[in-house]
N, C-alpha and C. Protein backbone atom coordinates (compact mmCIF):
# COMPACT_ATOMS: atom_id res chain seq x y z
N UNK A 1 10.56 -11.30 9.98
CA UNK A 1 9.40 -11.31 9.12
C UNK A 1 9.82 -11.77 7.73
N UNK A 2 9.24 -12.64 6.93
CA UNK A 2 9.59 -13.14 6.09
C UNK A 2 8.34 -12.15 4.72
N UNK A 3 9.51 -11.58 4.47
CA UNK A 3 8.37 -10.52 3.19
C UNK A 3 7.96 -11.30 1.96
N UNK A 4 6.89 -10.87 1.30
CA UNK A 4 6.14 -11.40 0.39
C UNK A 4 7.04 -11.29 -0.79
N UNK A 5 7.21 -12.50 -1.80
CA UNK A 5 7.43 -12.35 -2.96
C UNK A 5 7.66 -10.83 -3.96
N UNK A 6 8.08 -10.03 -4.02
CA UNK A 6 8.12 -9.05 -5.22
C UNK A 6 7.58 -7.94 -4.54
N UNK A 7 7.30 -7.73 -2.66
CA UNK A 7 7.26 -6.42 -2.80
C UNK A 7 8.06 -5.86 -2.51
N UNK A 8 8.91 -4.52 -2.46
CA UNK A 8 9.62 -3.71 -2.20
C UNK A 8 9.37 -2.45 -1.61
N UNK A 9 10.36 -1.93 -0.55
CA UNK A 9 10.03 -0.98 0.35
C UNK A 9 11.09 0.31 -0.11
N UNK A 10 10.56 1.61 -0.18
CA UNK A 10 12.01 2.46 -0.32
C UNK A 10 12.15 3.41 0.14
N UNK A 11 12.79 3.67 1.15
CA UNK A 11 12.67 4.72 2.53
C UNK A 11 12.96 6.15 1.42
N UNK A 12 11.73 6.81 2.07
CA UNK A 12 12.47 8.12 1.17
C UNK A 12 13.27 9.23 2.38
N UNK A 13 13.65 9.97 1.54
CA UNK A 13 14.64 10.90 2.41
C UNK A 13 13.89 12.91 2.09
N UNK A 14 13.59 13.34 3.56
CA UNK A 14 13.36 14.73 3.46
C UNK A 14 14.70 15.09 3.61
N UNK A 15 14.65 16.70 2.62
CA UNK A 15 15.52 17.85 2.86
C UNK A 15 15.20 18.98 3.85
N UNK A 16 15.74 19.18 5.03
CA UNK A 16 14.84 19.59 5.62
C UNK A 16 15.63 21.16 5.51
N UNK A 17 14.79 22.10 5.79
CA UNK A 17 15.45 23.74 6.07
C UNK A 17 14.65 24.52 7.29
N UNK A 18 14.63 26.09 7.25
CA UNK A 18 13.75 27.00 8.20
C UNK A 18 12.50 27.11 7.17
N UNK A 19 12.44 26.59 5.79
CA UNK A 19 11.19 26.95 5.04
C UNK A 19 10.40 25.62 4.80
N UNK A 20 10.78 24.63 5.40
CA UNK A 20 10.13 23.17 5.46
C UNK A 20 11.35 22.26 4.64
N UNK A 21 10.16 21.33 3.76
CA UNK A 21 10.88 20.48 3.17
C UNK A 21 10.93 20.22 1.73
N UNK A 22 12.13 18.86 1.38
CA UNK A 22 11.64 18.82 -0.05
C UNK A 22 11.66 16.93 -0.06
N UNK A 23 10.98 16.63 -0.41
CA UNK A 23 10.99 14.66 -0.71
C UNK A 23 11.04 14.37 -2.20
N UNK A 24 11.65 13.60 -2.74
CA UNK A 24 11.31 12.85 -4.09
C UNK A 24 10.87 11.68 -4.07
N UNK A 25 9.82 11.52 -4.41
CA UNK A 25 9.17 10.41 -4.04
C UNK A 25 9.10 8.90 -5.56
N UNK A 26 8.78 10.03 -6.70
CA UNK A 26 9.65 8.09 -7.06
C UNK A 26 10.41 8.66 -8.58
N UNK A 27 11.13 8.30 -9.39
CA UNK A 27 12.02 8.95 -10.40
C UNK A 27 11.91 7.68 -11.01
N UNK A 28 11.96 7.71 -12.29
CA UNK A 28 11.73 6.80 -13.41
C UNK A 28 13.37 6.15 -13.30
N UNK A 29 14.79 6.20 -12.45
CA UNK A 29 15.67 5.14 -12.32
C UNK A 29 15.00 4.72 -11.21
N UNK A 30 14.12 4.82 -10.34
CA UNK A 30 14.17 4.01 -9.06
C UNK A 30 13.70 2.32 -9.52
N UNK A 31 12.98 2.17 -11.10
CA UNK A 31 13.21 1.03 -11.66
C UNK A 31 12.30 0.29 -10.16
N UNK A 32 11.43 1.12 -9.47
CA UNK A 32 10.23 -0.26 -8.79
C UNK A 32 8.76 -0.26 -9.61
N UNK A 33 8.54 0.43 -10.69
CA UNK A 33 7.07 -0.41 -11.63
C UNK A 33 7.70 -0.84 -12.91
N UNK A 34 7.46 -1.92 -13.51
CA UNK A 34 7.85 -2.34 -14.33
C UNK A 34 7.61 -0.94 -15.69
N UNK A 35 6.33 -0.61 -15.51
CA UNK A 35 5.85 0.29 -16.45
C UNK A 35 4.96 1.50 -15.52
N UNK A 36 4.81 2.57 -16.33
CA UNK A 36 3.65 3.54 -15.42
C UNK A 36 2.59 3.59 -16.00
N UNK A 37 1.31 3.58 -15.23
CA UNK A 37 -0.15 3.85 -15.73
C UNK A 37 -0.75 4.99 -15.57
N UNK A 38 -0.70 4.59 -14.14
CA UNK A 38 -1.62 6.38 -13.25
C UNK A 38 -1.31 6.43 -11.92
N UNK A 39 -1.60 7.79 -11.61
CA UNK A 39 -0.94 8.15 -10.46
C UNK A 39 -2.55 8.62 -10.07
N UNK A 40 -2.62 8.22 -8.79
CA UNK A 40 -4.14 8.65 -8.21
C UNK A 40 -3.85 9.45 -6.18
N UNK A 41 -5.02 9.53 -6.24
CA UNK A 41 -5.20 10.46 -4.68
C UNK A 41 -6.01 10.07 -3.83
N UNK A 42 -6.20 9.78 -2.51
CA UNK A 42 -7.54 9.70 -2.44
C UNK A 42 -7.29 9.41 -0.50
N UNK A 43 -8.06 10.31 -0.28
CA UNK A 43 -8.15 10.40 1.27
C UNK A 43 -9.61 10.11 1.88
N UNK A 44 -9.10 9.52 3.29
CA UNK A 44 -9.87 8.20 4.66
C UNK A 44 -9.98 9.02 5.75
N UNK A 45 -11.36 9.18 6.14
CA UNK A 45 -11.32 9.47 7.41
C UNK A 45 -10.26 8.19 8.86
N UNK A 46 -10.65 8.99 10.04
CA UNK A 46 -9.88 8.46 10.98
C UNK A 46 -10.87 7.22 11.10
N UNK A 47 -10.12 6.01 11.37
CA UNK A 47 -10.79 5.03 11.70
C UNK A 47 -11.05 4.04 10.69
N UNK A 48 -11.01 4.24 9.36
CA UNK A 48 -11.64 3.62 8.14
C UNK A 48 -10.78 2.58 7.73
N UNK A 49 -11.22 1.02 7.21
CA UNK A 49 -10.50 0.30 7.00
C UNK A 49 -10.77 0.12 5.52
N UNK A 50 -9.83 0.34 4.79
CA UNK A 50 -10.26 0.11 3.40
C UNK A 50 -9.22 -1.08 2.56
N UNK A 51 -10.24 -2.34 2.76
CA UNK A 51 -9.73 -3.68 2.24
C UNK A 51 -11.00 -4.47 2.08
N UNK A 52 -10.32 -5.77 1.57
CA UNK A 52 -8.78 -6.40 1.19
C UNK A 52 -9.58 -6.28 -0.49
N UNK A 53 -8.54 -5.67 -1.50
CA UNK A 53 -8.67 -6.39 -2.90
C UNK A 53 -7.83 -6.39 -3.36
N UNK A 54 -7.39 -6.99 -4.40
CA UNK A 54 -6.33 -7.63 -5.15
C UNK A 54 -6.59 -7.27 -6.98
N UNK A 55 -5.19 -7.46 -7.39
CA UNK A 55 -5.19 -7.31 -8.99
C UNK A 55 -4.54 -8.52 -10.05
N UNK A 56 -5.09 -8.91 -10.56
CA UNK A 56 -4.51 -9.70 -11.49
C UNK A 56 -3.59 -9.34 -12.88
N UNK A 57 -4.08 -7.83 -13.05
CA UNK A 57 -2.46 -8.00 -14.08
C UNK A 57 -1.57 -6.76 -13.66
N UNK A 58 -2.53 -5.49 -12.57
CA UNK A 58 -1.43 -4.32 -12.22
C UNK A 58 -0.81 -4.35 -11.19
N UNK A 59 0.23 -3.98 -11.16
CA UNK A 59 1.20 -3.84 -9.89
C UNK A 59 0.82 -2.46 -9.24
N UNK A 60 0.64 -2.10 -7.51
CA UNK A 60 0.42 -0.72 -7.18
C UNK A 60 1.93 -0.46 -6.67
N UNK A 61 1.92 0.69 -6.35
CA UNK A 61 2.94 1.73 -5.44
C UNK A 61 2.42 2.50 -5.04
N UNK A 62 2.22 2.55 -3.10
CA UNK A 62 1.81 3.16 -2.29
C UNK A 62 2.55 4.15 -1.91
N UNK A 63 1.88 5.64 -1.45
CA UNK A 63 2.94 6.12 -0.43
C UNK A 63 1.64 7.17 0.21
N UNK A 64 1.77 7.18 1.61
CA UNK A 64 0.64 8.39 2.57
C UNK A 64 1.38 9.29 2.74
N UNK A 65 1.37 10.80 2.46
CA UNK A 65 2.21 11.85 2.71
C UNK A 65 1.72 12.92 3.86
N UNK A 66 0.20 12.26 4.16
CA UNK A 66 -0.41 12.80 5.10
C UNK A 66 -1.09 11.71 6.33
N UNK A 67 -0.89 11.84 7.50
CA UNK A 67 -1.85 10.75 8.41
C UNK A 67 -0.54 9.48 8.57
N UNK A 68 -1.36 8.57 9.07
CA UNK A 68 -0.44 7.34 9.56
C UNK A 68 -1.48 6.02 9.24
N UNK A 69 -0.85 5.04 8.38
CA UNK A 69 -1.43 4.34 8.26
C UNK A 69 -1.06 2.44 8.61
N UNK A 70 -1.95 1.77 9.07
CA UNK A 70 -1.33 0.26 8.97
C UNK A 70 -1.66 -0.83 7.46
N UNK A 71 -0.81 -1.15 7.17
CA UNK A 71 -1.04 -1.83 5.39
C UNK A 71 -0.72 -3.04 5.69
N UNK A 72 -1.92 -4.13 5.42
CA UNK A 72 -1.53 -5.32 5.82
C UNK A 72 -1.40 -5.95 3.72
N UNK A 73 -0.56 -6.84 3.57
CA UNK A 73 -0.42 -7.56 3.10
C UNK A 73 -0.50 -9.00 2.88
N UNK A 74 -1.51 -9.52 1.37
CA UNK A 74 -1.72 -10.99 2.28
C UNK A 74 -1.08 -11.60 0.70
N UNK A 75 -0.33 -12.97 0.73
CA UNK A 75 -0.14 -13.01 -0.85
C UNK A 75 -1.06 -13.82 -0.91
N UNK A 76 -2.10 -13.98 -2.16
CA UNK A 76 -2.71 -14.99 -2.43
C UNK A 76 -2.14 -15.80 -3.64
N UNK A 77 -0.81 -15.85 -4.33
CA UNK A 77 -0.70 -16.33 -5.92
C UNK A 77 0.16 -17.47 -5.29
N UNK A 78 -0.74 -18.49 -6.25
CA UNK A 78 -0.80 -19.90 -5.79
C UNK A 78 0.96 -20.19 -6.38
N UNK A 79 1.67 -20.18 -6.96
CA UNK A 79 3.25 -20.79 -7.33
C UNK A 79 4.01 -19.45 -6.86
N UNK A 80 3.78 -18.69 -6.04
CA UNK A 80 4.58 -17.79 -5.21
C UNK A 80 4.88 -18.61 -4.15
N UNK A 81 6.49 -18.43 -3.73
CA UNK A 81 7.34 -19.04 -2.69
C UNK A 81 6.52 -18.67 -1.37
N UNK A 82 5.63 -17.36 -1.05
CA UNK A 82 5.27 -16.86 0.28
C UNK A 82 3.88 -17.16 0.32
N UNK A 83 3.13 -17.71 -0.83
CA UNK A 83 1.91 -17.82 -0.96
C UNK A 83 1.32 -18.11 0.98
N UNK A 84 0.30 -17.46 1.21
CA UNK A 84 0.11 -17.42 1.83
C UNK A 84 0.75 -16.64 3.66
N UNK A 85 1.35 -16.14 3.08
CA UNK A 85 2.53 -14.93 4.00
C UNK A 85 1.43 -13.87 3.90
N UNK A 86 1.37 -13.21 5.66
CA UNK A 86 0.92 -11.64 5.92
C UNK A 86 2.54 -10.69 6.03
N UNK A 87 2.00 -9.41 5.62
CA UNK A 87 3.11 -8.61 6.06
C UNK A 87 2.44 -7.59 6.71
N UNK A 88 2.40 -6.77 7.24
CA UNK A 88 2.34 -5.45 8.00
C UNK A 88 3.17 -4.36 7.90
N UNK A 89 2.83 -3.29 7.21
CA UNK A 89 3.67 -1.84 7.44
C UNK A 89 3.07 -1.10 8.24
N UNK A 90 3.94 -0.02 8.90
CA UNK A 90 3.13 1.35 9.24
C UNK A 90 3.70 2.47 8.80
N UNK A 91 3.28 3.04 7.94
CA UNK A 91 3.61 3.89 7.08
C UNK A 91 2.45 5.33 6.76
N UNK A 92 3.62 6.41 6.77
CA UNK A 92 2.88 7.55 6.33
C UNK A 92 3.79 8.81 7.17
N UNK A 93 3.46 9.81 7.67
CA UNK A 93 4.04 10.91 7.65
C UNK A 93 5.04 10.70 8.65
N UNK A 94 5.06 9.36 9.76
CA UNK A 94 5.77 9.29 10.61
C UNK A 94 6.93 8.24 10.34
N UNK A 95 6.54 7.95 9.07
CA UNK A 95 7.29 6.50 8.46
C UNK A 95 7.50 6.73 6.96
N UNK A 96 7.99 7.23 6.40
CA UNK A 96 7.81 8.00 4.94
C UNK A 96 8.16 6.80 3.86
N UNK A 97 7.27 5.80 3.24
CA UNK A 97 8.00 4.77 2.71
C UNK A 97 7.40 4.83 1.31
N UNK A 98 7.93 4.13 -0.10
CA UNK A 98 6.69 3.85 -0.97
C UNK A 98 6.99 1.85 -0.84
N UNK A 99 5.55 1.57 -1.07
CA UNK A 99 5.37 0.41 -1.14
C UNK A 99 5.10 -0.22 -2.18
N UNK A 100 6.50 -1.48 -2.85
CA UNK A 100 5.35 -2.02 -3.88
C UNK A 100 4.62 -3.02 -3.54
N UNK A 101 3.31 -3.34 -4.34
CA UNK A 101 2.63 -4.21 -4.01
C UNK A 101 2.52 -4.90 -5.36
N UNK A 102 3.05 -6.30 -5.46
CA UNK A 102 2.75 -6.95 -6.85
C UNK A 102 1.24 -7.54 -7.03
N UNK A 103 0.87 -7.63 -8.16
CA UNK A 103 -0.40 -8.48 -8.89
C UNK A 103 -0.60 -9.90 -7.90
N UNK A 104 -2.04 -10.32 -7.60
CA UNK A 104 -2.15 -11.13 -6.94
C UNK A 104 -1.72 -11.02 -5.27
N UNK A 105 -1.33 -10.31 -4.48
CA UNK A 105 -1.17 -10.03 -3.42
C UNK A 105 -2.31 -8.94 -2.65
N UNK A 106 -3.28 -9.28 -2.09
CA UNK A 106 -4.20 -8.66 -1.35
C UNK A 106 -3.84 -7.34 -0.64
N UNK A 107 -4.47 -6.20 -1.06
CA UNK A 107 -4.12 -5.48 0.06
C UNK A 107 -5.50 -4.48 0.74
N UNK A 108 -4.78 -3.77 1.88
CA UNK A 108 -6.01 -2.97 2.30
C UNK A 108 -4.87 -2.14 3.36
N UNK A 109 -5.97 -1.12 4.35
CA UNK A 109 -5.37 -0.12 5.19
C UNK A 109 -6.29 0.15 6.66
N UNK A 110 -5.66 0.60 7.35
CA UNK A 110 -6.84 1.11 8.52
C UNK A 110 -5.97 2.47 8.72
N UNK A 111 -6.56 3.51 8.89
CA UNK A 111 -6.38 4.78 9.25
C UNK A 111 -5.93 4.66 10.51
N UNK A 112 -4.82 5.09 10.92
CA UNK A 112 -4.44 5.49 12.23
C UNK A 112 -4.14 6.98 12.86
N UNK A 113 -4.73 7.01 14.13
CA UNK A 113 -4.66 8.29 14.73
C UNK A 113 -5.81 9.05 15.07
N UNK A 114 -5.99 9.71 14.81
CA UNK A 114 -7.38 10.93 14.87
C UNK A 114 -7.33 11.89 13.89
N UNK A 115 -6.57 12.03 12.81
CA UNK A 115 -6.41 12.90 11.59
C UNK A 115 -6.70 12.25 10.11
N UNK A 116 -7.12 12.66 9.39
CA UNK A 116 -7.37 12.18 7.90
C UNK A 116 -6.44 11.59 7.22
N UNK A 117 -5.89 10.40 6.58
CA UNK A 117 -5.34 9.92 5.93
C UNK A 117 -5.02 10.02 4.30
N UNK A 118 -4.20 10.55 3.62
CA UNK A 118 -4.02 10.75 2.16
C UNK A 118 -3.19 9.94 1.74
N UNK A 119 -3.83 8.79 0.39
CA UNK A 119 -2.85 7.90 -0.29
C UNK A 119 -2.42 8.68 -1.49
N UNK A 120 -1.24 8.88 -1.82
CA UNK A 120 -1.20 8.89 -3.67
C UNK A 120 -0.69 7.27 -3.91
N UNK A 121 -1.20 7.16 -4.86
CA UNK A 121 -0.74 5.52 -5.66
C UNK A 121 -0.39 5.70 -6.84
N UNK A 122 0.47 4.95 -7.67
CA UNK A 122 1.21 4.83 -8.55
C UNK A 122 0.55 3.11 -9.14
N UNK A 123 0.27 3.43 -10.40
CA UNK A 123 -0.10 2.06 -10.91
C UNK A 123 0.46 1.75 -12.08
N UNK A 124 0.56 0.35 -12.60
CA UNK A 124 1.34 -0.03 -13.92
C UNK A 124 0.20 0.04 -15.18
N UNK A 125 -0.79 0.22 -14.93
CA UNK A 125 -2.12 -0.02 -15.61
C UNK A 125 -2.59 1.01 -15.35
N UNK A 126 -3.50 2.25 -16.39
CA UNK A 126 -4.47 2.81 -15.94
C UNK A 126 -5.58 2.28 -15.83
N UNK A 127 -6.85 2.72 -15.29
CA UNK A 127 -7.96 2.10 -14.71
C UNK A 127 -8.82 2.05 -15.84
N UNK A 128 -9.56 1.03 -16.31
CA UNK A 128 -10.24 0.68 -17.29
C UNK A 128 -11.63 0.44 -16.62
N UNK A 129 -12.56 1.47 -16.76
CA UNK A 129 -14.27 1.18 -16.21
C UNK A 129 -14.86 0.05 -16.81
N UNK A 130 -14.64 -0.61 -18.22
CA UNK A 130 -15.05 -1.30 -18.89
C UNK A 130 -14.60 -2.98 -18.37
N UNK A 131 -13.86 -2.90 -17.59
CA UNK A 131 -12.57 -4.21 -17.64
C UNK A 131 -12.08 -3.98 -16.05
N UNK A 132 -12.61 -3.44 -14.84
CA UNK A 132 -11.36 -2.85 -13.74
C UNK A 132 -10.77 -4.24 -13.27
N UNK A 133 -9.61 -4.18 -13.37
CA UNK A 133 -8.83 -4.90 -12.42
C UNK A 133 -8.68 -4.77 -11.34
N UNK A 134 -10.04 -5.21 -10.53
CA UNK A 134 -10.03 -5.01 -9.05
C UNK A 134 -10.59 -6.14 -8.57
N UNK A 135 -10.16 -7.49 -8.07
CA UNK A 135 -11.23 -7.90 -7.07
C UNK A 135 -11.10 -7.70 -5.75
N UNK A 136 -12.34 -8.30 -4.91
CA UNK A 136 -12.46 -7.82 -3.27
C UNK A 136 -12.73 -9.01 -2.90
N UNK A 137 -12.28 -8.80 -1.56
CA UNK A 137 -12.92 -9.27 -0.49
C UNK A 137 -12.62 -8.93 0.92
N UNK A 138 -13.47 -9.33 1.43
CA UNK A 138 -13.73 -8.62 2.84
C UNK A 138 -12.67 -8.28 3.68
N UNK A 139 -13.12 -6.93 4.38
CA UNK A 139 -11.75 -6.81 5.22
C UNK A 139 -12.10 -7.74 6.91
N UNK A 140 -12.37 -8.50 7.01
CA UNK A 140 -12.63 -9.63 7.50
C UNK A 140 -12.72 -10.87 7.28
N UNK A 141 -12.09 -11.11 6.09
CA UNK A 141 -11.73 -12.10 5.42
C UNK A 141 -11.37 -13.57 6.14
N UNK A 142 -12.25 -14.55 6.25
CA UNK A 142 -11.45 -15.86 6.93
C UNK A 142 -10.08 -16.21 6.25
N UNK A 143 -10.04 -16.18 5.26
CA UNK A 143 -9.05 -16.57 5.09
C UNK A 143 -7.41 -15.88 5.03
N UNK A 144 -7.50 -14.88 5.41
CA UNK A 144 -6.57 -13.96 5.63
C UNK A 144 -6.48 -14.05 7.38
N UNK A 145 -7.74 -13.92 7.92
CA UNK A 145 -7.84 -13.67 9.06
C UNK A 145 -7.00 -13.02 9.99
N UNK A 146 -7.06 -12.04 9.54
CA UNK A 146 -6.30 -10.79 9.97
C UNK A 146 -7.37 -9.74 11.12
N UNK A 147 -6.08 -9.93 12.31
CA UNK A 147 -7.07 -8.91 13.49
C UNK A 147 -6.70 -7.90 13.30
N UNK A 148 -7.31 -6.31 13.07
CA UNK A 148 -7.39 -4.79 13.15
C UNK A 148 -7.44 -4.53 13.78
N UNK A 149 -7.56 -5.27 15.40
CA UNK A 149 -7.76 -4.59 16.70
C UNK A 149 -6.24 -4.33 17.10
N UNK A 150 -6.18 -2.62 17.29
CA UNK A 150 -4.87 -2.28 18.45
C UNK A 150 -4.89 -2.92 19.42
N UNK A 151 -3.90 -3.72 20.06
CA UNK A 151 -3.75 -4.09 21.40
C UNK A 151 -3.29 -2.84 22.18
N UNK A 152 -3.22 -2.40 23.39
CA UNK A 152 -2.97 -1.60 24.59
C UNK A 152 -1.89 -2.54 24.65
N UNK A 153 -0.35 -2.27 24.89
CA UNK A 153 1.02 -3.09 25.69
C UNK A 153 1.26 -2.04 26.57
């Protein structure tokens, strides 16, 4: 798989004991957002596909600490080497990863499993109501054209 321009993956590591666990999930040396904005929450029922939009000046950092999720990646920035490259993760309680996702690279999710899905995200920008740096488009997008259907193998 040939990965997109500028994103980065970083396996985290549980401590595990008889009283559960402990994870660190991102530390100001791990040096993957250029800068910090906001840290947000926000949970998907089973089944829900929530895409494709993109940012023009913030970078995100994903991570699901609950549920299982598929994260497709599409780059759209026209003088990027991958312009036009999909990636695919599956990530979340069975795959413990954070994801970066740079500016100009499309993203979205589909809930996997039969249990509720929880993102926290990490952004370089806080969210401005006046100005949001969000555009969309469809999670059916021709031009991504990306299938969501599980195959049965």
């Amino acid at each position: 798989m040939i990965t997109i321009e500028g994103v980065v993956t970083k396996r985290l590591v549980k401590h595990c004991d008889d009283r559960g666990f402990f994870t660190e999930i991102l530390r100001d040396d791990d040096e993957l957002l250029a800068r910090f904005g906001q840290a947000s929450l926000s949970m998907s029922y089973p089944g829900v596909i929530k895409a494709f939009h993109y940012h023009e000046r913030q970078d995100d950092l994903w991570f699901f600490p609950v549920g299982n999720a598929q994260v497709v990646l599409y780059d759209l920035r026209e003088t990027s080497p991958t312009k036009g490259v999909t990636n695919v993760f599956y990530m979340g309680e069975t795959n413990p990863l954070l994801l970066v996702i740079p500016k100009g690279v499309a993203h979205g999710y589909r809930v996997l499993g039969s249990n509720p899905l929880i993102i926290t995200y990490f952004t370089t920008e806080s969210y401005n109501p006046a100005s949001p740096d969000e555009r969309r488009l469809a999670w059916n997008d021709e031009s991504i054209n990306f299938d969501w259907i599980t195959e049965n193998r």
